[in-house]
N, C-alpha and C. Protein backbone atom coordinates (compact mmCIF):
# COMPACT_ATOMS: atom_id res chain seq x y z
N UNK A 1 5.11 6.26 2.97
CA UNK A 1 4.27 6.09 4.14
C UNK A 1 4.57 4.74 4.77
N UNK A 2 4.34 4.72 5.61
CA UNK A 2 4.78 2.84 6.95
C UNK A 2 3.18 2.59 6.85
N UNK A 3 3.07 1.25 7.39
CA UNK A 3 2.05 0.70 6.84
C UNK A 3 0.78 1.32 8.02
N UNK A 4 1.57 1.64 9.23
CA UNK A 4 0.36 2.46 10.56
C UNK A 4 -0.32 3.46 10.00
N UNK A 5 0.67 4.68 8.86
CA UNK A 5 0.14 5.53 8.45
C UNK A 5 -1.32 5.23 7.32
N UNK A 6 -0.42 4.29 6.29
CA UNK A 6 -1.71 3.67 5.63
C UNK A 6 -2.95 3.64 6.30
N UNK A 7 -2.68 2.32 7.13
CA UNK A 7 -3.90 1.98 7.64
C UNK A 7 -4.96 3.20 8.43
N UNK A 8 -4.26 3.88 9.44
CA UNK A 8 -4.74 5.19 9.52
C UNK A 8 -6.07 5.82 8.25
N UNK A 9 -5.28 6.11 7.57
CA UNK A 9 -5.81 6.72 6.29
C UNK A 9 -6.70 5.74 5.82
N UNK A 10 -6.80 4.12 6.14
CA UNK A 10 -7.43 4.24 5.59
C UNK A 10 -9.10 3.75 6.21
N UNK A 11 -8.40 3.27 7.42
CA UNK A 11 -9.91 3.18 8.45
C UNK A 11 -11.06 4.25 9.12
N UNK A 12 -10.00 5.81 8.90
CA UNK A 12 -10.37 6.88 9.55
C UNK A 12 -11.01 7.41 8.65
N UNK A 13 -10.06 8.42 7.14
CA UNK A 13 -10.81 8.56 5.95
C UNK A 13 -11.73 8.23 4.93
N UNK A 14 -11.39 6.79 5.01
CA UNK A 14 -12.11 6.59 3.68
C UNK A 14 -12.64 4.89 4.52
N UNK A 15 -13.35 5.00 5.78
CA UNK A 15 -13.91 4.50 6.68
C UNK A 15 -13.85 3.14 6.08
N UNK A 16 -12.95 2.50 5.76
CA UNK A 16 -12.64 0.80 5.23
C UNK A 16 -12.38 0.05 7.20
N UNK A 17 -13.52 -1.11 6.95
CA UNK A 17 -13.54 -1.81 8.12
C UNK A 17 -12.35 -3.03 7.96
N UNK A 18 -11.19 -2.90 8.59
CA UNK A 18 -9.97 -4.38 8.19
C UNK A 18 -9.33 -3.94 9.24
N UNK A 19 -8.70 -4.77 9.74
CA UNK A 19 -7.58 -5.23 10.66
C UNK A 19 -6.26 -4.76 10.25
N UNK A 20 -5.30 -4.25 11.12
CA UNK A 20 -4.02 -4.03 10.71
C UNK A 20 -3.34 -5.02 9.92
N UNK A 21 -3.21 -6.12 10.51
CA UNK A 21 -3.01 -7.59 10.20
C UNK A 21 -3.40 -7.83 9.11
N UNK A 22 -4.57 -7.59 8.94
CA UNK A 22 -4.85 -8.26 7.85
C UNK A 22 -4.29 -7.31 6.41
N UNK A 23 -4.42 -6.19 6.49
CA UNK A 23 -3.88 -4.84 5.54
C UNK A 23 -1.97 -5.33 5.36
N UNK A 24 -1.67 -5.54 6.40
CA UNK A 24 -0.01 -5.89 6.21
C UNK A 24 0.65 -6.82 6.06
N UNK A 25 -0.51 -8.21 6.28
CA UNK A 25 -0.01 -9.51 5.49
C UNK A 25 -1.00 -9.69 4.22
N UNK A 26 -1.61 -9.07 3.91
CA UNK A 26 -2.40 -9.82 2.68
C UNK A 26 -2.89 -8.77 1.85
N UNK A 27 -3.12 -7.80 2.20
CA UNK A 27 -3.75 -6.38 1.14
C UNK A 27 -2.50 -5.61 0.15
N UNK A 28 -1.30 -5.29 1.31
CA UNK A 28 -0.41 -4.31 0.57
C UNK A 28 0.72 -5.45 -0.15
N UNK A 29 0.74 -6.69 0.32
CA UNK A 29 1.72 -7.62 -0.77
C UNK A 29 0.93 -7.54 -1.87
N UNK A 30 -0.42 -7.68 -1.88
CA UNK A 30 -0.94 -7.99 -3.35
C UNK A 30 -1.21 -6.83 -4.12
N UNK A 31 -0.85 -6.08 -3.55
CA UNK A 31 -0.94 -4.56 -4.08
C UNK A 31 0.47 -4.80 -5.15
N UNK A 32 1.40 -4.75 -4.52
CA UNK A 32 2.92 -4.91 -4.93
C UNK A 32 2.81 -5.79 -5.77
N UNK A 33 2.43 -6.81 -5.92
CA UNK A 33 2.32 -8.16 -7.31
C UNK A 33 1.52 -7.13 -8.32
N UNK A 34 0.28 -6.54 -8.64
CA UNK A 34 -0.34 -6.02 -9.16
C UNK A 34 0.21 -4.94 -10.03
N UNK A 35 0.07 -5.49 -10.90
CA UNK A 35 0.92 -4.38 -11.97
C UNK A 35 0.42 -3.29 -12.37
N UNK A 36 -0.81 -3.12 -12.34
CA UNK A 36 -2.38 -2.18 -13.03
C UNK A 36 -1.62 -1.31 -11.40
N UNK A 37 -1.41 -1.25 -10.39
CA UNK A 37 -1.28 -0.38 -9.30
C UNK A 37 -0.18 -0.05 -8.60
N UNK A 38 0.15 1.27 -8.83
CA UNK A 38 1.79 2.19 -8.69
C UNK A 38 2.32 1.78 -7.40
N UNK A 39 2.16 0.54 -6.63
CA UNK A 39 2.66 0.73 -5.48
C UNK A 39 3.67 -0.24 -5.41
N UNK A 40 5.16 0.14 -4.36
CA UNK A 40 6.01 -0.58 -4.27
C UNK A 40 6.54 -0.46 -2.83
N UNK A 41 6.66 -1.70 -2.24
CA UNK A 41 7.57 -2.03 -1.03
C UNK A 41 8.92 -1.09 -1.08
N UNK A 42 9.53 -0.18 -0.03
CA UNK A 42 10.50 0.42 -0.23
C UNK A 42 11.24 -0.31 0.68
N UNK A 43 10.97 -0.65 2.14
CA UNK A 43 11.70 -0.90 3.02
C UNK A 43 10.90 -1.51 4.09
N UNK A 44 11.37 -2.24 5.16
CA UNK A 44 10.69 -3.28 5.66
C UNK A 44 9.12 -1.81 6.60
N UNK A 45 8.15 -2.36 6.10
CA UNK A 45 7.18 -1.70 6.48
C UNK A 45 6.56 -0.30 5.70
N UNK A 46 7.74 0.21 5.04
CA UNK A 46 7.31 1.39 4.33
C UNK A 46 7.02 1.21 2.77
N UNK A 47 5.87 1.57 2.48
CA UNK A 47 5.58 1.92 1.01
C UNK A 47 5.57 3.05 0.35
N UNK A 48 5.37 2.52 -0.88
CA UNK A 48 5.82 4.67 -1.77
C UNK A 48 4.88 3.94 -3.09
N UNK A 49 4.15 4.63 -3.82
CA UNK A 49 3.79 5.10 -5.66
C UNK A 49 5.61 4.65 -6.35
N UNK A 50 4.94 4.20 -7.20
CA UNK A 50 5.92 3.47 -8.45
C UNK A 50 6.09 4.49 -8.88
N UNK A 51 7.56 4.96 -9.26
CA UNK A 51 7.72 5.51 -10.09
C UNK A 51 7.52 5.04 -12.01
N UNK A 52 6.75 5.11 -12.53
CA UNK A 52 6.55 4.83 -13.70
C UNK A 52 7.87 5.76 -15.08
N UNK A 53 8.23 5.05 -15.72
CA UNK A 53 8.69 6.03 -16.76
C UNK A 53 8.31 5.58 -18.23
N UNK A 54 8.03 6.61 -18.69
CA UNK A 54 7.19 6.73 -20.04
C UNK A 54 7.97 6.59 -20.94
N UNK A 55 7.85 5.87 -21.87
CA UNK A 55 8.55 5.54 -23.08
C UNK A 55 8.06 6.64 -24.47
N UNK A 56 8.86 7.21 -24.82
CA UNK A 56 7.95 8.27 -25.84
C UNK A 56 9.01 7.93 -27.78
């Protein structure tokens, strides 16, 4: 998803009051540092779920 779609989803759905701006300099980087949460920078603006792989 690009970060318009995010935000979309997430001001419309799940009615979160924030600024574009503020969601694309400061929410989804710290998402990406955060290890507890599957998300990773793919490309300038677009994000994707971590692929995780399980050690068995």
């Amino acid at each position: 998803m690009n970060a318009s779609q995010i935000y979309s989803v997430v001001t419309k759905n799940l009615h979160f009051n924030l600024g574009y701006k503020n969601l694309v300099s400061n929410i989804l980087p710290k998402m990406v540092d955060d290890n507890n949460l599957p998300v990773e920078k793919v490309y300038r603006d677009f994000w994707q779920y971590r692929h995780t792989e399980k050690v068995t």
